[in-house]
C-alpha atoms as a PDB file:
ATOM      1  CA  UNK A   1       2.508 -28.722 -18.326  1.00  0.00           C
ATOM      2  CA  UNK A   2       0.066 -26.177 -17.269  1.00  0.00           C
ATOM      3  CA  UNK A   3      -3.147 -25.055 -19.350  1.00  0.00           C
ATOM      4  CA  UNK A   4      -4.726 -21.679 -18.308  1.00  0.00           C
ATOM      5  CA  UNK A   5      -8.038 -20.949 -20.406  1.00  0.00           C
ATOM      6  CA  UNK A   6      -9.644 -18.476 -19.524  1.00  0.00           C
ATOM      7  CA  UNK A   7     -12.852 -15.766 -22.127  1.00  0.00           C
ATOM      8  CA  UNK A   8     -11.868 -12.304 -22.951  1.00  0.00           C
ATOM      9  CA  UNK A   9     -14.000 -10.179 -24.340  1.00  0.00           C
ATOM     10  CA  UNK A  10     -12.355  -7.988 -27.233  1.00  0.00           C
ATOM     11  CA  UNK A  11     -13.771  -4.552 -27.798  1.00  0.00           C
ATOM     12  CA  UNK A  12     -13.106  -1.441 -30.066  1.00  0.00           C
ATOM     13  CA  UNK A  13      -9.657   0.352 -29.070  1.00  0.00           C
ATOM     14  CA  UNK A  14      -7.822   3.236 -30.328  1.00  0.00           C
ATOM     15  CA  UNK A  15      -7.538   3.425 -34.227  1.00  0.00           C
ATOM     16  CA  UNK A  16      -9.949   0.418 -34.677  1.00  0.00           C
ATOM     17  CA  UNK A  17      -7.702  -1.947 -33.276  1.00  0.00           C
ATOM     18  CA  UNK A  18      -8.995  -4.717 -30.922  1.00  0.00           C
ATOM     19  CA  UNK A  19      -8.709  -4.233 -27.134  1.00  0.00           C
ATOM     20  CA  UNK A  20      -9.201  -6.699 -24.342  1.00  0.00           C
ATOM     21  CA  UNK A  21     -11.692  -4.684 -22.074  1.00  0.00           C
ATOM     22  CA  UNK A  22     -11.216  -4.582 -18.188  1.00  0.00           C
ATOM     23  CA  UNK A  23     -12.892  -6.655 -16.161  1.00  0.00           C
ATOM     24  CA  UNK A  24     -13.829  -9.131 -19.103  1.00  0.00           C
ATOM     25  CA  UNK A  25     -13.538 -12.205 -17.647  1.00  0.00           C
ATOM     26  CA  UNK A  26     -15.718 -13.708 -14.825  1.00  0.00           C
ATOM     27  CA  UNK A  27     -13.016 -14.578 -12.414  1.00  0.00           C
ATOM     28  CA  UNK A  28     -10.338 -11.824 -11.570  1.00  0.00           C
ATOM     29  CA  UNK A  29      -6.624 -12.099 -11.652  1.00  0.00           C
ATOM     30  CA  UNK A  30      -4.698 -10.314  -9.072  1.00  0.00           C
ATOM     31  CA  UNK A  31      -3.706  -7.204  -9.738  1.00  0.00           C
ATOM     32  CA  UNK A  32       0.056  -5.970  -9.074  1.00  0.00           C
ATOM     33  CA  UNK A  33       3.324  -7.597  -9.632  1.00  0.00           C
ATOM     34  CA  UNK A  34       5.346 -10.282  -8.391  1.00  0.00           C
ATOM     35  CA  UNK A  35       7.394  -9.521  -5.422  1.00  0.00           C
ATOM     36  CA  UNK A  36      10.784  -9.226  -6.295  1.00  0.00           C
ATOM     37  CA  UNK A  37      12.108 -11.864  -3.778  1.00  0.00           C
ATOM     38  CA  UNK A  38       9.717 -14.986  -5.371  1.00  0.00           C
ATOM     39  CA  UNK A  39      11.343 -14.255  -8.285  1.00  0.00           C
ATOM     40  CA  UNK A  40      14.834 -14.044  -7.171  1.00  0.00           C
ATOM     41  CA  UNK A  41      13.419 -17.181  -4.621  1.00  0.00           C
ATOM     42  CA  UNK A  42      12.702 -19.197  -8.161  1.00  0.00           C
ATOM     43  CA  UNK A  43      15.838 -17.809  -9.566  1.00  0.00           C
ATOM     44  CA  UNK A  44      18.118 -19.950  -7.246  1.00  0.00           C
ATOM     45  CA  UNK A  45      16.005 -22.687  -7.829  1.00  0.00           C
ATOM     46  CA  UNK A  46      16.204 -22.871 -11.337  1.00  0.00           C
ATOM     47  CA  UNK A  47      20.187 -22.003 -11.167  1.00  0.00           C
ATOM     48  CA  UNK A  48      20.643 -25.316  -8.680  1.00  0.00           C
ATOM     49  CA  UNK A  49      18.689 -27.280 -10.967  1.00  0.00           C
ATOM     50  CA  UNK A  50      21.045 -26.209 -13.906  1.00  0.00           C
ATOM     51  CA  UNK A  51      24.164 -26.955 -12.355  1.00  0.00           C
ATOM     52  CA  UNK A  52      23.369 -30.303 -10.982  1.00  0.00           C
ATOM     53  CA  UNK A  53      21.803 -31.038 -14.249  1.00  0.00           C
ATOM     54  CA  UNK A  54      25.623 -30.240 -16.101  1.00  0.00           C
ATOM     55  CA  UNK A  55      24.304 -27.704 -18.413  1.00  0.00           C
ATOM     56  CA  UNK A  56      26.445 -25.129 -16.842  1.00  0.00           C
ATOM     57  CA  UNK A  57      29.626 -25.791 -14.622  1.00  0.00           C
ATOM     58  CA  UNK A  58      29.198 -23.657 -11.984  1.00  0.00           C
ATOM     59  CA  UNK A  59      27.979 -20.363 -10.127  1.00  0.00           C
ATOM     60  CA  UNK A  60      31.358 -18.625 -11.824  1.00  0.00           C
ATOM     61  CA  UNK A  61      29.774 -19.514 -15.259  1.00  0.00           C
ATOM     62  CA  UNK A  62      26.062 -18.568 -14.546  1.00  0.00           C
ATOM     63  CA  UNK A  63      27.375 -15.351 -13.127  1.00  0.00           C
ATOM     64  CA  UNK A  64      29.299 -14.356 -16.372  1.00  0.00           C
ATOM     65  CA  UNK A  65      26.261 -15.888 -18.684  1.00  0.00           C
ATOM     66  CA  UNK A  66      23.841 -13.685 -16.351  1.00  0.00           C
ATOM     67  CA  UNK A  67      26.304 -10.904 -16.274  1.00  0.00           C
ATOM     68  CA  UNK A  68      26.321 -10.056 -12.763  1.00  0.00           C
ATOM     69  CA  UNK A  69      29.164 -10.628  -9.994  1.00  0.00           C
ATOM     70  CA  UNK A  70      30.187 -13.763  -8.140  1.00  0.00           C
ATOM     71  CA  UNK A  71      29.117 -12.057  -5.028  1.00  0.00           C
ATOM     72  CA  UNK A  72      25.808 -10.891  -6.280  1.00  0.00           C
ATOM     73  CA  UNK A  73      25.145 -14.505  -7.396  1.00  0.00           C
ATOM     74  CA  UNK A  74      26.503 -16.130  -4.455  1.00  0.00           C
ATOM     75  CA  UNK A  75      23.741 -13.544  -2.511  1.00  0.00           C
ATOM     76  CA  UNK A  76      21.254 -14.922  -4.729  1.00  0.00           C
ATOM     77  CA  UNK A  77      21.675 -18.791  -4.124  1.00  0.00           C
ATOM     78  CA  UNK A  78      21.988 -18.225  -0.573  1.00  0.00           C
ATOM     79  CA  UNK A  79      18.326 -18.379  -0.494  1.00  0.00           C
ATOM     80  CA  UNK A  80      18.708 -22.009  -1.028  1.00  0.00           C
ATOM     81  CA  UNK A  81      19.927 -22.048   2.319  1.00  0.00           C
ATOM     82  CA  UNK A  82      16.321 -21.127   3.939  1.00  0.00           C
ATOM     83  CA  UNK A  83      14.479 -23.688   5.455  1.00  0.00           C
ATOM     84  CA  UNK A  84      12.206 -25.345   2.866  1.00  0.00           C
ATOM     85  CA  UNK A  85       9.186 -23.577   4.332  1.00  0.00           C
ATOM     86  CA  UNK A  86      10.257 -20.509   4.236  1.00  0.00           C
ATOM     87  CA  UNK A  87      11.310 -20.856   0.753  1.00  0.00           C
ATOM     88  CA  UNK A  88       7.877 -21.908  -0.159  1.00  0.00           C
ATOM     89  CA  UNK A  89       6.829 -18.959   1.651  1.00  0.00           C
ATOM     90  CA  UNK A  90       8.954 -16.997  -0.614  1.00  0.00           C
ATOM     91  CA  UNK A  91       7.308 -18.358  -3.829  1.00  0.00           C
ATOM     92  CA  UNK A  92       3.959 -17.617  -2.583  1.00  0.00           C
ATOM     93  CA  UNK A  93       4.530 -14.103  -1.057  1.00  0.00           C
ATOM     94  CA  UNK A  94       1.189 -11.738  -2.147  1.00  0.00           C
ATOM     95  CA  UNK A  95       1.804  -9.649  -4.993  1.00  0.00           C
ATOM     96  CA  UNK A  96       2.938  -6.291  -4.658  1.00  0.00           C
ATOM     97  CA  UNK A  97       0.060  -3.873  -5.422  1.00  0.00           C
ATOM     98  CA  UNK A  98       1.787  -0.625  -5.633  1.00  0.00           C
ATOM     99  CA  UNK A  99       4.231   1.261  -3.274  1.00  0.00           C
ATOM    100  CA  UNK A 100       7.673  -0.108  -2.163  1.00  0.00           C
ATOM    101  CA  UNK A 101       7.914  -3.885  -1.479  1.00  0.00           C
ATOM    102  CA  UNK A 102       8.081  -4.881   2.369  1.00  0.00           C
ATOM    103  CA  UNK A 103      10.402  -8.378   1.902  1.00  0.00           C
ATOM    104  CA  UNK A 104      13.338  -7.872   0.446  1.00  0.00           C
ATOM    105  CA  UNK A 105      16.286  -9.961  -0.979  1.00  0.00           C
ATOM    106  CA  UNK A 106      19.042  -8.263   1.709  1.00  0.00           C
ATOM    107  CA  UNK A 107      16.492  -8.763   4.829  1.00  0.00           C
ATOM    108  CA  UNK A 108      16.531 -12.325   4.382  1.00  0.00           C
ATOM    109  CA  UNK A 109      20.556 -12.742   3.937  1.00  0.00           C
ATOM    110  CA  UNK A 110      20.870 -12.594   8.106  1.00  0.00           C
ATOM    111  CA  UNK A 111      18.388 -15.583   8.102  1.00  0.00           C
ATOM    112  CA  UNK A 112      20.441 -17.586   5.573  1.00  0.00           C
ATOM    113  CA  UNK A 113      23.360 -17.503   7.397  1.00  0.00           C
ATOM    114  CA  UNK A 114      21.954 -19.536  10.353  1.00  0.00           C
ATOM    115  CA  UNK A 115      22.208 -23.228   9.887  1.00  0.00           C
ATOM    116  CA  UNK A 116      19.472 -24.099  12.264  1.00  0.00           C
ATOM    117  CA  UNK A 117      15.760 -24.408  10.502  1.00  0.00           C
ATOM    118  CA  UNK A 118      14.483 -23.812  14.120  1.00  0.00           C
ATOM    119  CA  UNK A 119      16.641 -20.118  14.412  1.00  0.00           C
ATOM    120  CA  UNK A 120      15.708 -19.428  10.695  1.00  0.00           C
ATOM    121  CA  UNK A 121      12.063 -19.673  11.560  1.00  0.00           C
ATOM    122  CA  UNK A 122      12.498 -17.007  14.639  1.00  0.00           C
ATOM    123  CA  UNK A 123      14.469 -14.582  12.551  1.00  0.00           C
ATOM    124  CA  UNK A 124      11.161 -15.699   9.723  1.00  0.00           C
ATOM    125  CA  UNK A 125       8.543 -15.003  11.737  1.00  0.00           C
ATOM    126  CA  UNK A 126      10.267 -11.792  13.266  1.00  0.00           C
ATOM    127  CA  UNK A 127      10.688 -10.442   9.404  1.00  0.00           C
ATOM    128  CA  UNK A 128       7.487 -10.840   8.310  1.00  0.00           C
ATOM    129  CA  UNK A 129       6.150  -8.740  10.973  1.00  0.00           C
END
C-alpha cells in the first residue's frame, strides 16, 4: 500500500465554493498526462496477472468483459513479449505535456515480434530516437 500526503491550500472559488489554488503545495507534480503506452504497458500486466490468478479464463473472456476484439487484445498483451527492460521503460515513459504522443502502442508491435532481447533492444533504442 502506498500513502501520498501531501498540503493544499484551499481558497475562495466561483460561487463561494472552495478551490485548491495552483501552485499550493511546496513540491510540484508533473504536469501532463500519462502516455498512452504505460498505460496500455500496465494493462497487459494486470490482464496476465488475472488469468494466471483464475479469475478470468482467458484473453477470449477479458476481451468480451473489456469489450474490445480478440485481435485488439491479443495487440495489447503482446507487450508482454518486450524484454523486461524495455517494459519497465514503458511504465516509466515521461508524461505527455501537450501535443501528439511520440511512442506509440503500433510502433512497438515490430519489436514484439522478435524473440531475441538482444534484437528487441536495437529495434528499442532505434524507436526511441
Amino acid at each position: 500500500m502506498i500513502i501520498v500526503e501531501r498540503k493544499v491550500r484551499f481558497g475562495q472559488g466561483r460561487g463561494g465554493r472552495k478551490k485548491a489554488r495552483a501552485g499550493s503545495s511546496g513540491t510540484e507534480t508533473p504536469t501532463g498526462r500519462v502516455p498512452r503506452v504505460a498505460k496500455l504497458m500496465a494493462l497487459a500486466i494486470r490482464f496476465e496477472q488475472l488469468i494466471r490468478d483464475g479469475v478470468v479464463a482467458d484473453q477470449a473472456e477479458l476481451a468480451r468483459i473489456g469489450h474490445v476484439s480478440r485481435a485488439r487484445l491479443t495487440q495489447i498483451m503482446n507487450l508482454l513479449n518486450l524484454a523486461p527492460d524495455i517494459q519497465e521503460a514503458l511504465l516509466f515513459v515521461s508524461a505527455n505535456v501537450r501535443g501528439r504522443e511520440n511512442l506509440t502502442e503500433k510502433a512497438l508491435r515490430p519489436i514484439a515480434t522478435q524473440t531475441a532481447w538482444s534484437s528487441q533492444r536495437g529495434m528499442w533504442e532505434c524507436t526511441r530516437r
